[in-house]
Protein backbone atom coordinates (compact mmCIF):
# COMPACT_ATOMS: atom_id res chain seq x y z
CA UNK A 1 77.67 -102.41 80.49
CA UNK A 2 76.23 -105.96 80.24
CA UNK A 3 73.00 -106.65 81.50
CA UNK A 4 71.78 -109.08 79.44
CA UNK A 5 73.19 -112.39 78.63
CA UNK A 6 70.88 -114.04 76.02
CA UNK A 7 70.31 -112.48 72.29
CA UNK A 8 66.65 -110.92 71.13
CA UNK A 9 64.41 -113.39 69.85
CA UNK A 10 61.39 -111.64 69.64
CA UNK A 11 60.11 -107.80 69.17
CA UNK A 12 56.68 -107.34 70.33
CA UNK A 13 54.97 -104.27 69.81
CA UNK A 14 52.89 -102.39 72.41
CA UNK A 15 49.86 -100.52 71.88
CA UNK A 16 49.36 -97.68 74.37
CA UNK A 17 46.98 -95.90 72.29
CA UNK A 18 46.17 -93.08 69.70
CA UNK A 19 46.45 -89.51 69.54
CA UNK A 20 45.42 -87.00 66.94
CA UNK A 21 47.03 -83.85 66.93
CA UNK A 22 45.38 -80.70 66.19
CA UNK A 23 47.26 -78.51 64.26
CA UNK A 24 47.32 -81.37 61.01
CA UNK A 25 45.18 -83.90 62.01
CA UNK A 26 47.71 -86.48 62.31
CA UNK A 27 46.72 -89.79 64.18
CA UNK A 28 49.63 -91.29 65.92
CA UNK A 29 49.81 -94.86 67.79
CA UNK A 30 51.47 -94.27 71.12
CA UNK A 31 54.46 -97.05 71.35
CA UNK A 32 56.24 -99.24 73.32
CA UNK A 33 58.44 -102.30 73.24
CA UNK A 34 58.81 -105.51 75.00
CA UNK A 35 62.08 -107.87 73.70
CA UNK A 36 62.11 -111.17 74.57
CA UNK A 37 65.91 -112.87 74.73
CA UNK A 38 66.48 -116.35 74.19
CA UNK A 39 67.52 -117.25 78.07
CA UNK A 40 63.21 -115.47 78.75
CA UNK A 41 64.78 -111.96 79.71
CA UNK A 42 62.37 -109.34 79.44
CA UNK A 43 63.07 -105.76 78.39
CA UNK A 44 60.25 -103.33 78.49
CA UNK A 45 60.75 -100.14 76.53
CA UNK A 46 58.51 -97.35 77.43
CA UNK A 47 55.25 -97.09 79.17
CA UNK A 48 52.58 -95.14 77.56
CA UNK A 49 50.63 -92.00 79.11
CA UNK A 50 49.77 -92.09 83.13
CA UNK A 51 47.10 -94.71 83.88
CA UNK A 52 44.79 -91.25 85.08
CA UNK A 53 44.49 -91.39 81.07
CA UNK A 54 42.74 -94.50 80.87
CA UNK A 55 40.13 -94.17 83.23
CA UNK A 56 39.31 -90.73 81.94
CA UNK A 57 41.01 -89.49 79.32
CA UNK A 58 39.54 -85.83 78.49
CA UNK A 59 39.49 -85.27 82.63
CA UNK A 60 43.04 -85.64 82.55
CA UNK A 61 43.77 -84.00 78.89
CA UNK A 62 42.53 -80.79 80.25
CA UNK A 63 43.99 -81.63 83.77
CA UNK A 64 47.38 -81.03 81.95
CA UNK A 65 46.80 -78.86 79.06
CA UNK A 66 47.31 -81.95 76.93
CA UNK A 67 44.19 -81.13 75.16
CA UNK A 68 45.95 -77.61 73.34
CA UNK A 69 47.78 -80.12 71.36
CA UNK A 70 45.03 -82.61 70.40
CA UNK A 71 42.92 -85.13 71.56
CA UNK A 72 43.22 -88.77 73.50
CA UNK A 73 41.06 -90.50 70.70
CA UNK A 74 42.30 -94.15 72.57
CA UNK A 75 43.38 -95.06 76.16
CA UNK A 76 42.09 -97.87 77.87
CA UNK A 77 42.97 -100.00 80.83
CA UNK A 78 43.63 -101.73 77.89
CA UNK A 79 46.47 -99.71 76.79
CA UNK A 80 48.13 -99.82 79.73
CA UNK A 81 51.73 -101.78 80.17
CA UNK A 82 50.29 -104.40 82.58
CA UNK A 83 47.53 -105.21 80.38
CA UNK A 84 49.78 -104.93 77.12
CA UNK A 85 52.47 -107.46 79.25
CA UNK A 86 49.37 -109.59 80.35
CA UNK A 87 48.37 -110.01 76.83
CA UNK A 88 51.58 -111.86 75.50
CA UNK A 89 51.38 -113.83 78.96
CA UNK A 90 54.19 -111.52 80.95
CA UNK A 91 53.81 -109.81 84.42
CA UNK A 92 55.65 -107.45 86.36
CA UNK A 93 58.18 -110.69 87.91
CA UNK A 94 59.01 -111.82 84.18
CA UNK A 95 60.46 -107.88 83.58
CA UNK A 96 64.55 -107.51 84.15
CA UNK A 97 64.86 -104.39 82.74
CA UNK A 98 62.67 -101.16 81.99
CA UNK A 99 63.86 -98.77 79.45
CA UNK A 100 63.26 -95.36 79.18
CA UNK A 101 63.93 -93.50 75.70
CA UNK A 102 62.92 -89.69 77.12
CA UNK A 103 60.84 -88.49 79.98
CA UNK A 104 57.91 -87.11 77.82
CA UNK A 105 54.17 -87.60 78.72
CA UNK A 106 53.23 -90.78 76.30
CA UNK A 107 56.75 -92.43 77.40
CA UNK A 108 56.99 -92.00 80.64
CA UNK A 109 53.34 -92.52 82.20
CA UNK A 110 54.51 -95.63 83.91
CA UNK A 111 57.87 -94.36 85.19
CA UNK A 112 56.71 -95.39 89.02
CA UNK A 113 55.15 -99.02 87.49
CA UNK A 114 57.14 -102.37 88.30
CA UNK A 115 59.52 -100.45 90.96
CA UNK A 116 61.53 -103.80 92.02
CA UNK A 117 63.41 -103.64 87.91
CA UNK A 118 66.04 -101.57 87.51
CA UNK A 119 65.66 -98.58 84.82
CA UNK A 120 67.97 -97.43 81.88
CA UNK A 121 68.14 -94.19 81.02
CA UNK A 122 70.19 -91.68 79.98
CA UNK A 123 72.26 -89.82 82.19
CA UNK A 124 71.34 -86.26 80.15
CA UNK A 125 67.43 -86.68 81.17
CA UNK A 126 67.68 -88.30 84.45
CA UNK A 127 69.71 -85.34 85.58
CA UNK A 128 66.48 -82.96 84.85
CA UNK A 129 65.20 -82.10 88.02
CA UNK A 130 61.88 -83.61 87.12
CA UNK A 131 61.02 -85.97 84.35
CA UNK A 132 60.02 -83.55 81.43
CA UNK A 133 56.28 -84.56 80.67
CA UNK A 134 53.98 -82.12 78.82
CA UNK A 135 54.85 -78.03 78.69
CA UNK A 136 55.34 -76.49 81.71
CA UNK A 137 53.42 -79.38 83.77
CA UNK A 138 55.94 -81.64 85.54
CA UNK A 139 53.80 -83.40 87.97
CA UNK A 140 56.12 -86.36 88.58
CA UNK A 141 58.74 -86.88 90.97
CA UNK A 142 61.57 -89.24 90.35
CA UNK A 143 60.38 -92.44 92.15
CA UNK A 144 62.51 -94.54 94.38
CA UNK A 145 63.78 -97.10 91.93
CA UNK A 146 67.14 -98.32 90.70
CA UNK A 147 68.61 -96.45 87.87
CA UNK A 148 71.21 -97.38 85.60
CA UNK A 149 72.37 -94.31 83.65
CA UNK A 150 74.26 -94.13 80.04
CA UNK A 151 76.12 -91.16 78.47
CA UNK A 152 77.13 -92.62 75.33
CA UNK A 153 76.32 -95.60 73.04
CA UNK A 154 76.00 -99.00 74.97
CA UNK A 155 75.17 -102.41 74.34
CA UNK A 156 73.71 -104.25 77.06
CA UNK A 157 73.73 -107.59 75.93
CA UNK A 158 74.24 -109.67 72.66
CA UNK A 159 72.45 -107.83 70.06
CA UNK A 160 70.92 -105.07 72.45
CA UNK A 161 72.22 -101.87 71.54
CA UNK A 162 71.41 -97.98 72.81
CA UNK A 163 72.60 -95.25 71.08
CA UNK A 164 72.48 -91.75 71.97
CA UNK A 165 69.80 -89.37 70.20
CA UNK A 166 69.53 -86.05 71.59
CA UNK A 167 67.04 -83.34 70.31
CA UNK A 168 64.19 -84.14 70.84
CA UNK A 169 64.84 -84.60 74.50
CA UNK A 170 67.99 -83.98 76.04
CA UNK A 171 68.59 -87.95 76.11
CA UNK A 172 66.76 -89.21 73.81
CA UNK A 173 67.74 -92.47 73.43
CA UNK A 174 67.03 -95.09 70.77
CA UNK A 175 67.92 -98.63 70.81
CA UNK A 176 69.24 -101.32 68.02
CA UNK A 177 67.99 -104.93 68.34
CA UNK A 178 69.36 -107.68 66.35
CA UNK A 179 66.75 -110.04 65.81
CA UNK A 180 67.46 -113.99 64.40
CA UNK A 181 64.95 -113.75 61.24
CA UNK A 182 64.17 -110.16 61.01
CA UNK A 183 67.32 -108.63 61.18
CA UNK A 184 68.33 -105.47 62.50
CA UNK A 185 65.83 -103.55 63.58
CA UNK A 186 66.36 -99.57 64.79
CA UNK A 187 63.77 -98.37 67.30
CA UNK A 188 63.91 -94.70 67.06
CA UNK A 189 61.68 -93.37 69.67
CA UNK A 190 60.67 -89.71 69.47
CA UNK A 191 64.37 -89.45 67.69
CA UNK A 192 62.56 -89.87 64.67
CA UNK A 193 58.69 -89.73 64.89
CA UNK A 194 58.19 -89.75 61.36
CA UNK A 195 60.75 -89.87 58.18
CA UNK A 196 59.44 -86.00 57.18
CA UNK A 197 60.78 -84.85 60.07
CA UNK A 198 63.99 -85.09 58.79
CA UNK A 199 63.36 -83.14 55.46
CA UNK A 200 61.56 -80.51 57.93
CA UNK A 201 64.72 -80.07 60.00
CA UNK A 202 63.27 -80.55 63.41
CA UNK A 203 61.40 -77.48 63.65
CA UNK A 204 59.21 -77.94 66.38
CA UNK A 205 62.52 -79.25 68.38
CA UNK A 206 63.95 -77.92 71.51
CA UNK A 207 67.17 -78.81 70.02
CA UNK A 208 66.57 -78.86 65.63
CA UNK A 209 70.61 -79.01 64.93
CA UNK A 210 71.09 -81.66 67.55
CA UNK A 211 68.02 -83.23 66.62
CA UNK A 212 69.55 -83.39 62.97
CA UNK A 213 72.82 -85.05 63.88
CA UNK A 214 70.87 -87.61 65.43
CA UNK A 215 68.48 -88.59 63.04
CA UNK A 216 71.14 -88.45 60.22
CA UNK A 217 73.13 -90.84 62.77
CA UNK A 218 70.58 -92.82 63.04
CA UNK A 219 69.84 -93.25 59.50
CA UNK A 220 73.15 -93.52 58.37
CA UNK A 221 73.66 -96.73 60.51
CA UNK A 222 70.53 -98.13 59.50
CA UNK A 223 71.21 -97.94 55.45
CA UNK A 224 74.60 -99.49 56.46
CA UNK A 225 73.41 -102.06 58.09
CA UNK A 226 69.92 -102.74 56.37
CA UNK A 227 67.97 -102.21 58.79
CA UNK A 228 64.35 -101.96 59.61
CA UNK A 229 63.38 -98.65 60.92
CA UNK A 230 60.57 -98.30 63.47
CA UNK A 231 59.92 -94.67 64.02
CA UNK A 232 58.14 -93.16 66.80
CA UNK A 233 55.05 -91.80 66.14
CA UNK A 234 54.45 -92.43 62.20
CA UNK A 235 51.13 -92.64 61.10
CA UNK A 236 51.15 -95.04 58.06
CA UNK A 237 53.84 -97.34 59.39
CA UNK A 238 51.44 -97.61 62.80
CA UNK A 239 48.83 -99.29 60.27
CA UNK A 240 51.27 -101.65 59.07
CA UNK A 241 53.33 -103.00 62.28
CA UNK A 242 52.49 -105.56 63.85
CA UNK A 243 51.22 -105.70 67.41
CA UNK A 244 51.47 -107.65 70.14
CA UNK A 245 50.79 -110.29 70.94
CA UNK A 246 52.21 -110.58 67.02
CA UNK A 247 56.00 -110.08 66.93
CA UNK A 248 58.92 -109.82 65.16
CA UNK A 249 61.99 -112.43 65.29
């Protein structure tokens, strides 16, 4: 599957905002991705939580039980993909493709957003009857859109790779991008929130053996290929990465 024709140039970082979680305190940024090609393709990775979260973010913490876990500390209009896209001078016309790594509540807020590009997903998550979202709340319907589905590693276009990470999700997805200066670069998603996770077997997993395989997977091809490893929800590394509109090429 080729969609892309031109390689990554540029990684920029999106900030959808900050979460602390109850049970150890941990504060984690809330990720996406935007990767720029050199023919000015746009691929936007992710989308945050639900724009309800920005305008009032305990309102709709307790709306879904959300607030059980932990606590919004950060969602703005600012936080939002339009405003994140706005702020490294894309709109929704520059986008050509929308990626989603899993169907979870801080991923897939915008699933209905920028309906006219096509989505990639995997095949394993866009056959749940409902995107996933938080618990036993699955408010969101599967919106009219175009959907191009994977069930096994793919790349898209020069240097654009996804790989199949099941575990956390049942298609998790992660993707490999090859940047010019950089290097390789592995975005792990929820894969791999955090590098303890690993040692800690995935215990809080629906899936801790499968989530295993794939974070040893994972690894294994980034040590062989030296790669930089961006994990999901880490709490140092989110001090240290650089945000748009800096970026990585």
């Amino acid at each position: 599957m080729t969609l892309l024709r031109g390689h990554p140039k540029r990684l920029y970082l999106l900030d959808f905002g900050l979460f602390r979680v109850h049970s150890n305190g941990r504060e984690i940024g809330i990720c996406g991705y935007l990767i720029q090609t050199d023919r000015n393709e746009n691929i936007l990775v992710d989308s945050g939580f639900p724009a309800k979260y920005a305008a009032d973010p305990k309102g709709a913490s307790a709306e879904d039980g959300l607030d059980s876990f932990g606590d919004v500390l950060e969602c703005t209009p600012a936080n939002l993909p339009e405003a994140q896209l706005a702020q490294i001078g894309l709109g929704a016309d520059d986008l050509d493709l929308f990626v989603l790594t899993h169907t979870h509540i801080d991923h897939v807020g915008g699933i209905a957003d920028f309906p006219d590009v096509p989505m990639l997903l995997s095949q394993a998550e866009r056959d749940l009857p409902r995107p996933l979202y938080w618990g036993e709340v699955q408010p969101f319907e599967w919106p009219d859109r175009t959907y191009l589905t994977i069930d096994q590693d793919i790349r898209i276009g020069p240097g654009i790779t996804v790989l199949m990470a099941p575990g956390h999700t049942p298609g998790q997805i992660a993707l490999q991008v090859d940047l010019p200066n950089t290097g390789g670069v592995l975005l792990t998603s929820d894969a791999i929130s955090r590098p303890a996770e690993i040692e800690q077997g995935f215990d809080s997993a629906p899936d801790p053996v499968q989530a295993t395989h794939s974070a040893r997977r994972l690894m294994d091809l980034a040590e062989e290929q030296d790669m930089m490893v961006v994990y999901g929800h880490c709490p140092q590394q989110w001090q240290q990465l650089r945000r748009a509109p800096a970026f990585y090429d």
